[in-house]
N, C-alpha and C. Protein backbone atom coordinates (compact mmCIF):
# COMPACT_ATOMS: atom_id res chain seq x y z
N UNK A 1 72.12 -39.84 -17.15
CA UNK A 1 73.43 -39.90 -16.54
C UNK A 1 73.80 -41.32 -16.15
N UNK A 2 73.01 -42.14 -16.12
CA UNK A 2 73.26 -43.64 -15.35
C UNK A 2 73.83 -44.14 -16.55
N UNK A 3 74.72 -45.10 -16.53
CA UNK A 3 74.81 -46.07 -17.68
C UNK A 3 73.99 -47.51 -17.79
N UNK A 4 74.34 -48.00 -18.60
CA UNK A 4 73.27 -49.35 -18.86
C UNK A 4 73.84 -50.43 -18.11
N UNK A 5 72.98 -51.36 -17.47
CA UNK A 5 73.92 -52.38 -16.73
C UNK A 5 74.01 -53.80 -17.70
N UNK A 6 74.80 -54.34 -17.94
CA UNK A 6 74.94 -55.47 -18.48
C UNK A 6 74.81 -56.75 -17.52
N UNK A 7 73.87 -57.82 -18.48
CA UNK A 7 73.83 -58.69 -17.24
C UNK A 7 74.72 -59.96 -17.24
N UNK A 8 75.61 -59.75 -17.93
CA UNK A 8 76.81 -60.54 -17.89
C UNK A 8 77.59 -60.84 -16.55
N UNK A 9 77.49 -61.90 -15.43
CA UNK A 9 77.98 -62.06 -14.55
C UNK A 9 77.27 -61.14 -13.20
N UNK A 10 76.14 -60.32 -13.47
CA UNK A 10 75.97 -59.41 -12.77
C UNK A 10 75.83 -59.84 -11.30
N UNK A 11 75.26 -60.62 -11.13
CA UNK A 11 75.33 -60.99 -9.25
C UNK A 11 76.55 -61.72 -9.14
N UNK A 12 77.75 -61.75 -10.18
CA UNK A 12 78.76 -61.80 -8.95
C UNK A 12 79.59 -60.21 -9.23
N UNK A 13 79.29 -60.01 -10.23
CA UNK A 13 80.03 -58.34 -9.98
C UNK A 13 79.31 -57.77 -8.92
N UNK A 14 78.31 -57.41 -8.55
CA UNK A 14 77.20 -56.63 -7.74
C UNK A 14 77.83 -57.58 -6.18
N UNK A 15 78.06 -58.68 -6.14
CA UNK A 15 78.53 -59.16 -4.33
C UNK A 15 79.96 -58.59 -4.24
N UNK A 16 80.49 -58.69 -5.32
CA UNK A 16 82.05 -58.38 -5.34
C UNK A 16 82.01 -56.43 -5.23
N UNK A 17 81.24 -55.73 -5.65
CA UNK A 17 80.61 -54.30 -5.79
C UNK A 17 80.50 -54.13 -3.86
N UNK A 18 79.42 -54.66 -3.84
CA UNK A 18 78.98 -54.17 -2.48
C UNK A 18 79.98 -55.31 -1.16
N UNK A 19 80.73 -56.08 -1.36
CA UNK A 19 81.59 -56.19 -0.38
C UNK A 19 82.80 -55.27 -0.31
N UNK A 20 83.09 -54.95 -1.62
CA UNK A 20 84.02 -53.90 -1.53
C UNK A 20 83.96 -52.46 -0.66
N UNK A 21 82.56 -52.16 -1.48
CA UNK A 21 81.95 -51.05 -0.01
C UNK A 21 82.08 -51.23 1.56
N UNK A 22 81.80 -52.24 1.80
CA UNK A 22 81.62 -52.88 2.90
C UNK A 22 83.06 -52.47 3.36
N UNK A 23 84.18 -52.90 3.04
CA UNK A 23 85.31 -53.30 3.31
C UNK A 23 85.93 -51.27 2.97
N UNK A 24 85.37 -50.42 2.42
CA UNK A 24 85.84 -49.10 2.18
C UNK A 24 85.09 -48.86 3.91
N UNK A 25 83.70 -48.79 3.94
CA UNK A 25 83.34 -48.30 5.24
C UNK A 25 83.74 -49.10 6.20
N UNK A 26 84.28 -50.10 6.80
CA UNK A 26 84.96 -50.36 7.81
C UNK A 26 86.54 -49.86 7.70
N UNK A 27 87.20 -49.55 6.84
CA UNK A 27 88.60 -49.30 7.10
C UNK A 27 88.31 -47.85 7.24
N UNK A 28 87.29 -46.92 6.98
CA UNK A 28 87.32 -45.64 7.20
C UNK A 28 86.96 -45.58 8.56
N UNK A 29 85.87 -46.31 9.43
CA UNK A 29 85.81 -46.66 10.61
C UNK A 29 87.14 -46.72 11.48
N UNK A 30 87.92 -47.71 10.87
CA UNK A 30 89.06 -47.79 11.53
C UNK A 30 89.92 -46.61 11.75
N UNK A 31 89.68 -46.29 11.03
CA UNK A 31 90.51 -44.84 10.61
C UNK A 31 90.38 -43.66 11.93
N UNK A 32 88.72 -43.35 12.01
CA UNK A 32 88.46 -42.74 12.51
C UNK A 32 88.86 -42.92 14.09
N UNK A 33 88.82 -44.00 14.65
CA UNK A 33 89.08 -45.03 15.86
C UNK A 33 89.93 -44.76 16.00
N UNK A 34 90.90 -44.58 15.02
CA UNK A 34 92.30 -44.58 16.16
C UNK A 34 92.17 -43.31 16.33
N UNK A 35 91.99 -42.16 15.52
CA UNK A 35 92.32 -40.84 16.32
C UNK A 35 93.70 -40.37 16.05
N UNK A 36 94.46 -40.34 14.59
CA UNK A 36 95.52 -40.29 14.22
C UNK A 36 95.56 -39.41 13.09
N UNK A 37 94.26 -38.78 12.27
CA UNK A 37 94.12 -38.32 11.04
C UNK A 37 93.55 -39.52 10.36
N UNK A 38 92.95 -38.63 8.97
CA UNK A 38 92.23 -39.43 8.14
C UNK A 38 92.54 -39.30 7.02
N UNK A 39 92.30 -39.75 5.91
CA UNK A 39 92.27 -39.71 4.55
C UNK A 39 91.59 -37.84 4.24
N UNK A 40 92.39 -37.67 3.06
CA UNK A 40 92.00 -36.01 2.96
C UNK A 40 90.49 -36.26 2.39
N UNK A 41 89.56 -36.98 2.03
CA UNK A 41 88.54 -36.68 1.87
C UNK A 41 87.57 -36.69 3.35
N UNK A 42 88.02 -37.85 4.17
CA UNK A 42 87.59 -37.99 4.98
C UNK A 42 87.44 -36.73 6.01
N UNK A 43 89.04 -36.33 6.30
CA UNK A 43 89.44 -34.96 7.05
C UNK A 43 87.90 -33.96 6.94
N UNK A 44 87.64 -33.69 5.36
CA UNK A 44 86.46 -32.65 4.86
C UNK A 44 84.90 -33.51 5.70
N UNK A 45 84.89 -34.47 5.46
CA UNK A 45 83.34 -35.09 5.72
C UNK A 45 83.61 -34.88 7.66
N UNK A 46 84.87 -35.56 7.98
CA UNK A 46 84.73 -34.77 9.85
C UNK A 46 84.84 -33.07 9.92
N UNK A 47 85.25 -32.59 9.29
CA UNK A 47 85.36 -31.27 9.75
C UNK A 47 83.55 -30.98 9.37
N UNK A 48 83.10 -31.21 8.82
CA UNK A 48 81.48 -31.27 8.00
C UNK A 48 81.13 -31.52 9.39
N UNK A 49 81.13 -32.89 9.68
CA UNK A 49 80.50 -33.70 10.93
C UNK A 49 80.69 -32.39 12.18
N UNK A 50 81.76 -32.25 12.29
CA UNK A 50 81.87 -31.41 13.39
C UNK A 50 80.82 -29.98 13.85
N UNK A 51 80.91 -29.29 12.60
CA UNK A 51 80.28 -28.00 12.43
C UNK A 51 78.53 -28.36 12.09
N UNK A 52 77.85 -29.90 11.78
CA UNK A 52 76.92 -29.78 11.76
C UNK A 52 76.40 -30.75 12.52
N UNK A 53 76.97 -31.14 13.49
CA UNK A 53 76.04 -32.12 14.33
C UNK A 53 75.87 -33.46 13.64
N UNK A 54 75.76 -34.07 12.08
CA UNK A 54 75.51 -34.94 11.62
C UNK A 54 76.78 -35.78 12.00
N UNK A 55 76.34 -37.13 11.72
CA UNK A 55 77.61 -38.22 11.89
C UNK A 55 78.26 -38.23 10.32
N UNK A 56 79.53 -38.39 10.89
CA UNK A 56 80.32 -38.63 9.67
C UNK A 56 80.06 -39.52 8.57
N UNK A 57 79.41 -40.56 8.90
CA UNK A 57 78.70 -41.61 8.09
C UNK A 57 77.64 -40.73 7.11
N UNK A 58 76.81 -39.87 7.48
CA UNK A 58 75.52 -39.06 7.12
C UNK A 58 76.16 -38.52 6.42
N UNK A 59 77.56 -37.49 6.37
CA UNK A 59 77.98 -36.60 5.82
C UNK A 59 78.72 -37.39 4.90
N UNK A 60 79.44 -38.18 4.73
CA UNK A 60 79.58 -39.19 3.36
C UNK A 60 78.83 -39.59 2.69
N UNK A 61 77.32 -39.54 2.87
CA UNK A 61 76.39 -39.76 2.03
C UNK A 61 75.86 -38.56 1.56
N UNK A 62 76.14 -37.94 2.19
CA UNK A 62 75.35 -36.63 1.89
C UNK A 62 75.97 -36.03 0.66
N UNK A 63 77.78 -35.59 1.22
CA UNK A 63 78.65 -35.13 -0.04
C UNK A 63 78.83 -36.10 -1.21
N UNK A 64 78.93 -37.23 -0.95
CA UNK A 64 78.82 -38.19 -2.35
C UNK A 64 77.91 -38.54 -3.11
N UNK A 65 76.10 -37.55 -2.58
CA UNK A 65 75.32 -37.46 -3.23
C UNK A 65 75.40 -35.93 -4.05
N UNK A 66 76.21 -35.01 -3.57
CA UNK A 66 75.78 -33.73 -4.01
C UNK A 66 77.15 -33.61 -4.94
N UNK A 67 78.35 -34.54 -5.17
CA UNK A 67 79.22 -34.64 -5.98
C UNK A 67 78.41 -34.99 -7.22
N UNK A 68 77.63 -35.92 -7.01
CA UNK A 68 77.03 -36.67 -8.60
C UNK A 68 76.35 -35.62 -9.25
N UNK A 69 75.64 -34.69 -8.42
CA UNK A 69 75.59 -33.24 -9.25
C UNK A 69 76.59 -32.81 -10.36
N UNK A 70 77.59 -32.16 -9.78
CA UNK A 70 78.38 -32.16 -10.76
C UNK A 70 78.73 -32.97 -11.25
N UNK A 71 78.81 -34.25 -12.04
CA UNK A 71 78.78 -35.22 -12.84
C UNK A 71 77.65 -34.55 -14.27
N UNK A 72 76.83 -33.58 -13.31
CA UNK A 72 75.92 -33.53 -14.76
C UNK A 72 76.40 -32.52 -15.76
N UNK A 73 77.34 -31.27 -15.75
CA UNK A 73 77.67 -30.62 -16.34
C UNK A 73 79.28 -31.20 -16.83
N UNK A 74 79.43 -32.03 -16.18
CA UNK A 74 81.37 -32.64 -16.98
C UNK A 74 80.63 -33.80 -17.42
N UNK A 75 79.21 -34.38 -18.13
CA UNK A 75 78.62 -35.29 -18.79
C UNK A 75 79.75 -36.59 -18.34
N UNK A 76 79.38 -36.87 -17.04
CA UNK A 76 79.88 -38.41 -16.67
C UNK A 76 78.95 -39.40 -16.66
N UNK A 77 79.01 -40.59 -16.62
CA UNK A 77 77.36 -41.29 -16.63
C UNK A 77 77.71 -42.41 -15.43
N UNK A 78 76.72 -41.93 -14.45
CA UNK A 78 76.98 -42.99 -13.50
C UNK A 78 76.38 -44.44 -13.47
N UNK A 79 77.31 -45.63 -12.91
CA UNK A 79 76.86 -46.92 -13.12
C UNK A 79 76.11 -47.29 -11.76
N UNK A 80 75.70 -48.62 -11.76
CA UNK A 80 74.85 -49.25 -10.38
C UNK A 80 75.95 -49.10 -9.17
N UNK A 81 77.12 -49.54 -9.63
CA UNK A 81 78.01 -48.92 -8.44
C UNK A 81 78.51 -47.80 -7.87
N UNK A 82 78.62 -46.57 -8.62
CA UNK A 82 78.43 -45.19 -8.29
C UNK A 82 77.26 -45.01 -7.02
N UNK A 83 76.22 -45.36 -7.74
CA UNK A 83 74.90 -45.05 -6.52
C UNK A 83 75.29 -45.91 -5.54
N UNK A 84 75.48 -47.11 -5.12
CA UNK A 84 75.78 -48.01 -3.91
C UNK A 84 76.79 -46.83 -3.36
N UNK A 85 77.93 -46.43 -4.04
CA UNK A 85 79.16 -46.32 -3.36
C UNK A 85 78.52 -44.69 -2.79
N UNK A 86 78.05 -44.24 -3.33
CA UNK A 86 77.22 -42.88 -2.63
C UNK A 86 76.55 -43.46 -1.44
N UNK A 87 75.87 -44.06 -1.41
CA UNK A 87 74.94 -44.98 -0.23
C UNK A 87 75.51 -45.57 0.65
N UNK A 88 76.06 -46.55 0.54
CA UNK A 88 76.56 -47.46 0.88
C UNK A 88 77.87 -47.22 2.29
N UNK A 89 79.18 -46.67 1.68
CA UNK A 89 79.82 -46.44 2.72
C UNK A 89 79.35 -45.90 3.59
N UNK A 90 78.95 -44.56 3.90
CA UNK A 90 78.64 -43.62 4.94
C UNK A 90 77.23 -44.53 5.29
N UNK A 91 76.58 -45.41 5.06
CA UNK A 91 75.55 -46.24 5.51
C UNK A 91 76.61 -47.21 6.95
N UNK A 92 77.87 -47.78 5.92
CA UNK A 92 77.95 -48.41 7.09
C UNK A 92 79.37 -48.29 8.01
N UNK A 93 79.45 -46.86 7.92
CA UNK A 93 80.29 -45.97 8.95
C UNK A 93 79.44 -45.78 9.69
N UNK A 94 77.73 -45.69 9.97
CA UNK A 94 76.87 -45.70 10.94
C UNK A 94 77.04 -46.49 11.28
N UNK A 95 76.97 -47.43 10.98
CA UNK A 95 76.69 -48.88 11.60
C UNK A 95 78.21 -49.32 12.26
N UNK A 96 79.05 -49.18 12.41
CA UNK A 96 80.57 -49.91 12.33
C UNK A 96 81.16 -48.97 13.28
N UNK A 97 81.61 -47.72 13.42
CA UNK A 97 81.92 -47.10 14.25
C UNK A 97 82.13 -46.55 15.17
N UNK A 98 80.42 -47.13 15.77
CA UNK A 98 80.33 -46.81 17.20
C UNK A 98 80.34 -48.34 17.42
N UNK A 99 80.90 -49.00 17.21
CA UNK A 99 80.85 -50.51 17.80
C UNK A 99 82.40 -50.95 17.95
N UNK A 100 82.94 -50.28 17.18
CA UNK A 100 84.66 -50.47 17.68
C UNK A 100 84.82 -50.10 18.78
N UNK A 101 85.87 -50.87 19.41
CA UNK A 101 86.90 -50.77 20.44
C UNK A 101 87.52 -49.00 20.53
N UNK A 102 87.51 -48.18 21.05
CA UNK A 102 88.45 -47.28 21.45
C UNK A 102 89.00 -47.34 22.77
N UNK A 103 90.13 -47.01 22.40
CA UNK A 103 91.55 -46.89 23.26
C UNK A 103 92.34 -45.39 22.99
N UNK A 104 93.47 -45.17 23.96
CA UNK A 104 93.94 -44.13 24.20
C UNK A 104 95.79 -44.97 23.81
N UNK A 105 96.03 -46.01 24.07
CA UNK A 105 96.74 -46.31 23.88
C UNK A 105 97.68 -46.98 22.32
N UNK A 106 98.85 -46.35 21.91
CA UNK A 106 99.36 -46.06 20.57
C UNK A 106 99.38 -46.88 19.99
N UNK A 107 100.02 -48.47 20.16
CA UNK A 107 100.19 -49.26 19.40
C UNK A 107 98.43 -49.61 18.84
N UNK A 108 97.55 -50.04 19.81
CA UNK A 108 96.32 -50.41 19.31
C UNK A 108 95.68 -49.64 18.09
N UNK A 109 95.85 -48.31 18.52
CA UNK A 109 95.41 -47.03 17.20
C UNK A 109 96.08 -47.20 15.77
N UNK A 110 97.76 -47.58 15.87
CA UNK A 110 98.39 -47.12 14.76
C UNK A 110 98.19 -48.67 14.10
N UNK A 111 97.51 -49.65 15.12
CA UNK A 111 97.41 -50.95 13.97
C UNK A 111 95.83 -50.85 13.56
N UNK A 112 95.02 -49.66 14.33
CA UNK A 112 93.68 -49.34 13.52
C UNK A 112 94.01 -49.12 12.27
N UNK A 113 94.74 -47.66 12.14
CA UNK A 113 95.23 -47.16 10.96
C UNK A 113 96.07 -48.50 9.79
N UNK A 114 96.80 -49.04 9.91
CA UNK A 114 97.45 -50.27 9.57
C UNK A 114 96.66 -50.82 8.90
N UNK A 115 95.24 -51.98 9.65
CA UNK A 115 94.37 -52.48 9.18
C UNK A 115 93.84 -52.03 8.03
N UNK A 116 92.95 -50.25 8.59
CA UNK A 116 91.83 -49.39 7.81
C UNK A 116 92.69 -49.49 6.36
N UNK A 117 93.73 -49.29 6.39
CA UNK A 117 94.44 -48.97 5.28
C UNK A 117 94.49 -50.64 4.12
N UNK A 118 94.89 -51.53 5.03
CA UNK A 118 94.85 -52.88 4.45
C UNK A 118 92.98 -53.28 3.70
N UNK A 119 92.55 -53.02 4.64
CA UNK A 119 90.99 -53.18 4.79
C UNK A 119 90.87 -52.18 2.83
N UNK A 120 90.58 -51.57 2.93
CA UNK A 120 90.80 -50.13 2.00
C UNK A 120 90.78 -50.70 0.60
N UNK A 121 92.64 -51.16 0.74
CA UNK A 121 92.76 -51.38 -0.29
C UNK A 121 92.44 -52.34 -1.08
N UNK A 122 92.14 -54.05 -0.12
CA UNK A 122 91.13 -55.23 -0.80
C UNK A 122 89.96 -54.90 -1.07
N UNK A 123 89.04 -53.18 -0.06
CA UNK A 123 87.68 -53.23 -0.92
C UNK A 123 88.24 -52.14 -2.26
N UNK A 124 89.12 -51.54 -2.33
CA UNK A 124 89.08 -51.02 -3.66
C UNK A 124 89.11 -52.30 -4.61
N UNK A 125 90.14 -53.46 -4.58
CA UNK A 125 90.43 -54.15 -5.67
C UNK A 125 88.96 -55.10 -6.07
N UNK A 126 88.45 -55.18 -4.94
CA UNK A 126 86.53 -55.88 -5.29
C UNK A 126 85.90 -54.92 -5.95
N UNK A 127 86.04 -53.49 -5.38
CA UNK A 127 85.18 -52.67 -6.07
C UNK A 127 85.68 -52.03 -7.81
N UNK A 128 86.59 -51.71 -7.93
CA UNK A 128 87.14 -51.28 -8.88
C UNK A 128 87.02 -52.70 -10.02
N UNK A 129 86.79 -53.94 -9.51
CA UNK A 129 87.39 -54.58 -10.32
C UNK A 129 85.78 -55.60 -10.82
N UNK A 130 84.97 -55.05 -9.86
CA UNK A 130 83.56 -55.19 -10.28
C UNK A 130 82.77 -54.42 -11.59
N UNK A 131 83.74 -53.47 -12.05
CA UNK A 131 83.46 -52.85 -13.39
C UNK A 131 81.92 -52.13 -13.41
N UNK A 132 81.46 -51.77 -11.91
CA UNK A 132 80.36 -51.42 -12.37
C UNK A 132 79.73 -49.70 -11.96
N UNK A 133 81.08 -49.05 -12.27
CA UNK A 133 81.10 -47.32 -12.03
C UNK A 133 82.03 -46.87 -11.33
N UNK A 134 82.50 -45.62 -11.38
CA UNK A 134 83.43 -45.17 -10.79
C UNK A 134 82.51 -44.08 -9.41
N UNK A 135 83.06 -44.22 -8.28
CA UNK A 135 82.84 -43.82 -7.04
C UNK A 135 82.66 -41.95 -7.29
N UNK A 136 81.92 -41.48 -6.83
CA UNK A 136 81.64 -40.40 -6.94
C UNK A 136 82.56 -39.06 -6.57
N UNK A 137 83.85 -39.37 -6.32
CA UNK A 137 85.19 -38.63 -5.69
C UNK A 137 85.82 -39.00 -7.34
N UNK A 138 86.10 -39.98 -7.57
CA UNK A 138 86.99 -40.42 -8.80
C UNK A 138 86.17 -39.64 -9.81
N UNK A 139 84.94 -40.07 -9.91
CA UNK A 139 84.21 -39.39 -11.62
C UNK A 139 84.61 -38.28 -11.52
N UNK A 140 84.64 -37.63 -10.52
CA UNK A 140 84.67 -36.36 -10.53
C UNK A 140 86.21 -35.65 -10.96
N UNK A 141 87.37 -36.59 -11.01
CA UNK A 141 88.55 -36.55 -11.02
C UNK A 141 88.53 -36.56 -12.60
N UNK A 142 87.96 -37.70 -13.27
CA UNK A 142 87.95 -38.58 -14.35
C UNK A 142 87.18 -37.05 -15.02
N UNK A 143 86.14 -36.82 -14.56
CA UNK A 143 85.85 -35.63 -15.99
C UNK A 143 86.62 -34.24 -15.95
N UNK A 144 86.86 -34.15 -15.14
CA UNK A 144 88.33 -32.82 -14.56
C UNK A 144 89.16 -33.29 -16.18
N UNK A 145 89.93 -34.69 -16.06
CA UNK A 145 90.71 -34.84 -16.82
C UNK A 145 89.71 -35.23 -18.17
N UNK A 146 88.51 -35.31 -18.53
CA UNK A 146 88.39 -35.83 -19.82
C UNK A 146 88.76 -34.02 -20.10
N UNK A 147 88.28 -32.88 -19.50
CA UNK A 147 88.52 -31.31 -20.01
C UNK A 147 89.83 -30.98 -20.30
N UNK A 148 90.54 -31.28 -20.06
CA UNK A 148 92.02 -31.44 -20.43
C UNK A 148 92.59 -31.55 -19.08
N UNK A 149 92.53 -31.44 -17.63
CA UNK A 149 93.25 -31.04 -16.92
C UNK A 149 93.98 -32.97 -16.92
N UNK A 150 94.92 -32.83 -16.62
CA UNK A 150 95.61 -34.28 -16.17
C UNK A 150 95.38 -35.05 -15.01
N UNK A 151 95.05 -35.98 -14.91
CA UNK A 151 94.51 -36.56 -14.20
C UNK A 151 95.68 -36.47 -12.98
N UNK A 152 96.74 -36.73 -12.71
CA UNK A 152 97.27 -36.42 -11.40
C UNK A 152 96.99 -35.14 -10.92
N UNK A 153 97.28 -33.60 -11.82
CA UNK A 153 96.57 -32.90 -11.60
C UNK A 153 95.22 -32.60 -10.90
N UNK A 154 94.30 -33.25 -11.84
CA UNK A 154 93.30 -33.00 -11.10
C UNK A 154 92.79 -33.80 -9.75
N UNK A 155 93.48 -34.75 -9.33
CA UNK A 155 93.51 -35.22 -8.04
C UNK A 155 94.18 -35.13 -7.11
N UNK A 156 95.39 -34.26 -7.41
CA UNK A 156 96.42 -33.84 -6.31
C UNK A 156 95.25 -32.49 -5.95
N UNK A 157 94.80 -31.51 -7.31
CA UNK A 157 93.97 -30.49 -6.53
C UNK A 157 92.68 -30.42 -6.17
N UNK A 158 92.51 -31.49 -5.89
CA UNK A 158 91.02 -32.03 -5.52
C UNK A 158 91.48 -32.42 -3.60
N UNK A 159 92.36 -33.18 -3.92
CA UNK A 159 92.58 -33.88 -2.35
C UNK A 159 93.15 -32.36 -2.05
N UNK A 160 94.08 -31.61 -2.11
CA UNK A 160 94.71 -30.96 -1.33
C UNK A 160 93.72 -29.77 -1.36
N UNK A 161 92.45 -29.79 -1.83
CA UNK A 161 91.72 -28.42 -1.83
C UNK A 161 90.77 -29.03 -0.46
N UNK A 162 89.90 -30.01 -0.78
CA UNK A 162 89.22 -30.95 0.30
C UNK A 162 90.08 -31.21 1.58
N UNK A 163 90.98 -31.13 1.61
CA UNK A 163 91.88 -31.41 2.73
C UNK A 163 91.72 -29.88 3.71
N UNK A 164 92.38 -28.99 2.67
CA UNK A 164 92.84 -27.31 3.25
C UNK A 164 91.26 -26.99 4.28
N UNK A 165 90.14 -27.53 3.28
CA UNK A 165 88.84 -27.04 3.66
C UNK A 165 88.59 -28.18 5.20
N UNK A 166 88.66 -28.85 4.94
CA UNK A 166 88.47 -29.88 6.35
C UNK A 166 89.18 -29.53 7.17
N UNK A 167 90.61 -29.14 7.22
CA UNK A 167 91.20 -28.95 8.28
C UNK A 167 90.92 -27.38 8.72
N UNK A 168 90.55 -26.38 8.22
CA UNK A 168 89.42 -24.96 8.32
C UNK A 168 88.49 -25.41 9.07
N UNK A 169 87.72 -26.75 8.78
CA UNK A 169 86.52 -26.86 9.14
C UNK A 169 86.79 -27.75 11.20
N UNK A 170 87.73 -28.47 11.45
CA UNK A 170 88.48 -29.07 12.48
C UNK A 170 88.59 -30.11 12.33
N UNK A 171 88.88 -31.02 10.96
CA UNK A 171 88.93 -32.18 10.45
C UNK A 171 90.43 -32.61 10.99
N UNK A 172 90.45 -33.99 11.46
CA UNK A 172 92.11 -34.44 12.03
C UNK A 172 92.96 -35.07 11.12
N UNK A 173 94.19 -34.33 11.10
CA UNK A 173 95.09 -34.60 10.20
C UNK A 173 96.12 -35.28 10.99
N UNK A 174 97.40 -36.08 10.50
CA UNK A 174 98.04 -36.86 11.85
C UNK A 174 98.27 -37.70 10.71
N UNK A 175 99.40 -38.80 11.55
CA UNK A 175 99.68 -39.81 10.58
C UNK A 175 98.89 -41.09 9.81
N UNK A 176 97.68 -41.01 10.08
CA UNK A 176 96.53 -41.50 9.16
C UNK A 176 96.75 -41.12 8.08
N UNK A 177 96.56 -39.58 8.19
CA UNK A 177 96.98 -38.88 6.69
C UNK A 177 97.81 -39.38 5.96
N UNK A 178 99.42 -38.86 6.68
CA UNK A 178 100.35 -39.36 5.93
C UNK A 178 100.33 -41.09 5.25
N UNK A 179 100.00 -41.47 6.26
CA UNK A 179 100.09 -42.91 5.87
C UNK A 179 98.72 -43.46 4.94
N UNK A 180 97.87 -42.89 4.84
CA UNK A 180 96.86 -42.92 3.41
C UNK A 180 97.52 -42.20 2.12
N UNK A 181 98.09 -41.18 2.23
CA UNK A 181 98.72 -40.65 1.24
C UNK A 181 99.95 -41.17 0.55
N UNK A 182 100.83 -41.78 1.40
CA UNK A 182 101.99 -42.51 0.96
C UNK A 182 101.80 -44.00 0.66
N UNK A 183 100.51 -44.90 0.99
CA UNK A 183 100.51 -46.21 1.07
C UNK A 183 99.30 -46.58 0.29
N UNK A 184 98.27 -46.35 -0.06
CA UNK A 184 97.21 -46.26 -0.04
C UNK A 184 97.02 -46.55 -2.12
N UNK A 185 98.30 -45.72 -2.68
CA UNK A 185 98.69 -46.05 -3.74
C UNK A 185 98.96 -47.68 -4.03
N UNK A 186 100.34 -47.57 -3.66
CA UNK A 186 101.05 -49.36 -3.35
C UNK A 186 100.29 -50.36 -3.06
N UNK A 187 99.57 -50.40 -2.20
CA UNK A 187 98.58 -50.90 -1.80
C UNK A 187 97.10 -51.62 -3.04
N UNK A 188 96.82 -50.37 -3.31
CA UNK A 188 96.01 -51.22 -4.68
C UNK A 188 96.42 -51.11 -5.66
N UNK A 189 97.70 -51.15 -5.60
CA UNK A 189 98.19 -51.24 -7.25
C UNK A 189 98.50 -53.19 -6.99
N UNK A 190 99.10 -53.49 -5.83
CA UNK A 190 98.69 -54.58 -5.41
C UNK A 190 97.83 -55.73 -5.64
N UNK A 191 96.34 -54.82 -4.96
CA UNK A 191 95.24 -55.93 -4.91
C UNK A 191 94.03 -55.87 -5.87
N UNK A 192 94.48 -55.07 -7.15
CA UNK A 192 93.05 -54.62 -7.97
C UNK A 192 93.73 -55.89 -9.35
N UNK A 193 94.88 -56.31 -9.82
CA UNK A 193 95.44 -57.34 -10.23
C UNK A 193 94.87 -58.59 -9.70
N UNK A 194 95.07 -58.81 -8.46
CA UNK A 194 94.52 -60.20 -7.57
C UNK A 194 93.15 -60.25 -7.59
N UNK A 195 92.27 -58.98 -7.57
CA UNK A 195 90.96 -59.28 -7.63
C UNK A 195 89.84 -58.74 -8.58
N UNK A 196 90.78 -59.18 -9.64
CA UNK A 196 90.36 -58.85 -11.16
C UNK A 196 89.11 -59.44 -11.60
N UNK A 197 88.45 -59.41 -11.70
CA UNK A 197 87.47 -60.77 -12.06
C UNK A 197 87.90 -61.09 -13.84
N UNK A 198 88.06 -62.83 -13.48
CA UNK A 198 88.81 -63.38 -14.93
C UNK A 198 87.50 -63.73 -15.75
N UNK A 199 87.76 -64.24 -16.67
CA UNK A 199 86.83 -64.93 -17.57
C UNK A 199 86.69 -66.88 -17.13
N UNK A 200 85.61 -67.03 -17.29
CA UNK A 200 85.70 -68.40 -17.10
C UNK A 200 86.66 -69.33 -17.73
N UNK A 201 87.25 -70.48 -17.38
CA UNK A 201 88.22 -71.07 -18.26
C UNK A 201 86.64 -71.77 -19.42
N UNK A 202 87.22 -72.08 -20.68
CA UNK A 202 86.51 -72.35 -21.26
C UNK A 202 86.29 -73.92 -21.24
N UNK A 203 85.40 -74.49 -21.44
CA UNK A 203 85.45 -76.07 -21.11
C UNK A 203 86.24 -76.75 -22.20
N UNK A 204 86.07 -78.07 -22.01
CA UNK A 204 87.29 -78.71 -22.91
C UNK A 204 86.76 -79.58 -23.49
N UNK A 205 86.98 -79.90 -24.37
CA UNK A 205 86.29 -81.12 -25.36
C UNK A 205 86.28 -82.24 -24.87
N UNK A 206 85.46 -83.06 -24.50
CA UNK A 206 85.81 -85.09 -24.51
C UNK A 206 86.21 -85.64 -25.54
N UNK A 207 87.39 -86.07 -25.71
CA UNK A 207 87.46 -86.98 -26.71
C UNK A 207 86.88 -88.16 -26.30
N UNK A 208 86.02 -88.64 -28.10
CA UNK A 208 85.32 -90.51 -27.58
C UNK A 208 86.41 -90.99 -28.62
């Protein structure tokens, strides 16, 4: 199931890989901090958190390990960044979350949400643009649609099925939500252009 890694540029795809993570688990942090709703995957991993005592961080590792399961019957092949991005975030939603600031007061929360969302979308454009696997929520989107289903399809009924179930489970919905759902697009359509990784310019001849 893994794919082959190429070692073309690989330690700077792999810093550009795992800062991106970095930058997914602190804006989900943020997220959580303000106390406004979350992203519909997120909503499912707190309503999880809630009903099992584990931290939300644990339970993002947990479900983004038991997604790559199914990866094995829709024959997806996961890359070095798939496994980080299973690992990795909910690693450092432990670490990041209980070290924020909480407040009760609105403006501070809705510029959590603001940030998380900004935060978000520069680690998608590092990560996505590090070329080295698709995140274990997406593959799972991506082989939906290699079966025929359409890819908006199959991610409108992926989020809104994960969502229905989190908020069953007491996952917080609120304008986090909305505002991951409406922005969250725009946003890296944005910054995955800007943080493309280019090709080297090629050197230039001396004339003697």
């Amino acid at each position: 199931m893994a794919q082959p890694l190429f070692p073309d540029r690989l330690p700077e795809r792999l810093t550009r890989c795992v800062a991106g993570l970095v930058c997914f688990g602190l804006g989900i942090s943020m997220l959580v901090t303000a106390h406004l709703g979350l992203a519909p995957w997120d909503v499912l991993h707190q309503g999880i958190s809630n009903h099992t005592g584990l931290s939300i961080g644990w339970v993002i590792v947990i479900v983004g390990l038991l997604l790559l399961l199914l990866w094995i019957p829709l024959r997806q092949r996961a890359g070095l960044g798939t496994i980080l991005n299973a690992l990795q975030i909910g690693l450092v939603v432990n670490v990041v979350v209980s070290r924020l600031p909480v407040t009760d007061l609105l403006i501070p929360r809705v510029l959590y949400v603001i940030g998380g969302l900004l935060v978000i979308g520069v680690g998608s454009g590092l990560y996505i643009g590090a070329g080295l696997g698709a995140g274990p929520r997406d593959g799972l989107m991506v082989g939906l649609s290699q079966r025929g289903v359409s890819v908006h399809l199959a991610r409108t009924a992926l989020e809104i099925t994960v969502l229905v179930a989190g908020v069953a489970l007491g996952g917080k919905v609120g304008f986090g939500t909305v505002a991951f759902t409406l922005a969250i697009g725009p946003i890296v359509h944005q910054t995955i252009p800007r943080m493309q990784m280019r090709e080297p310019e090629p050197a230039l001849a001396i004339a003697h």
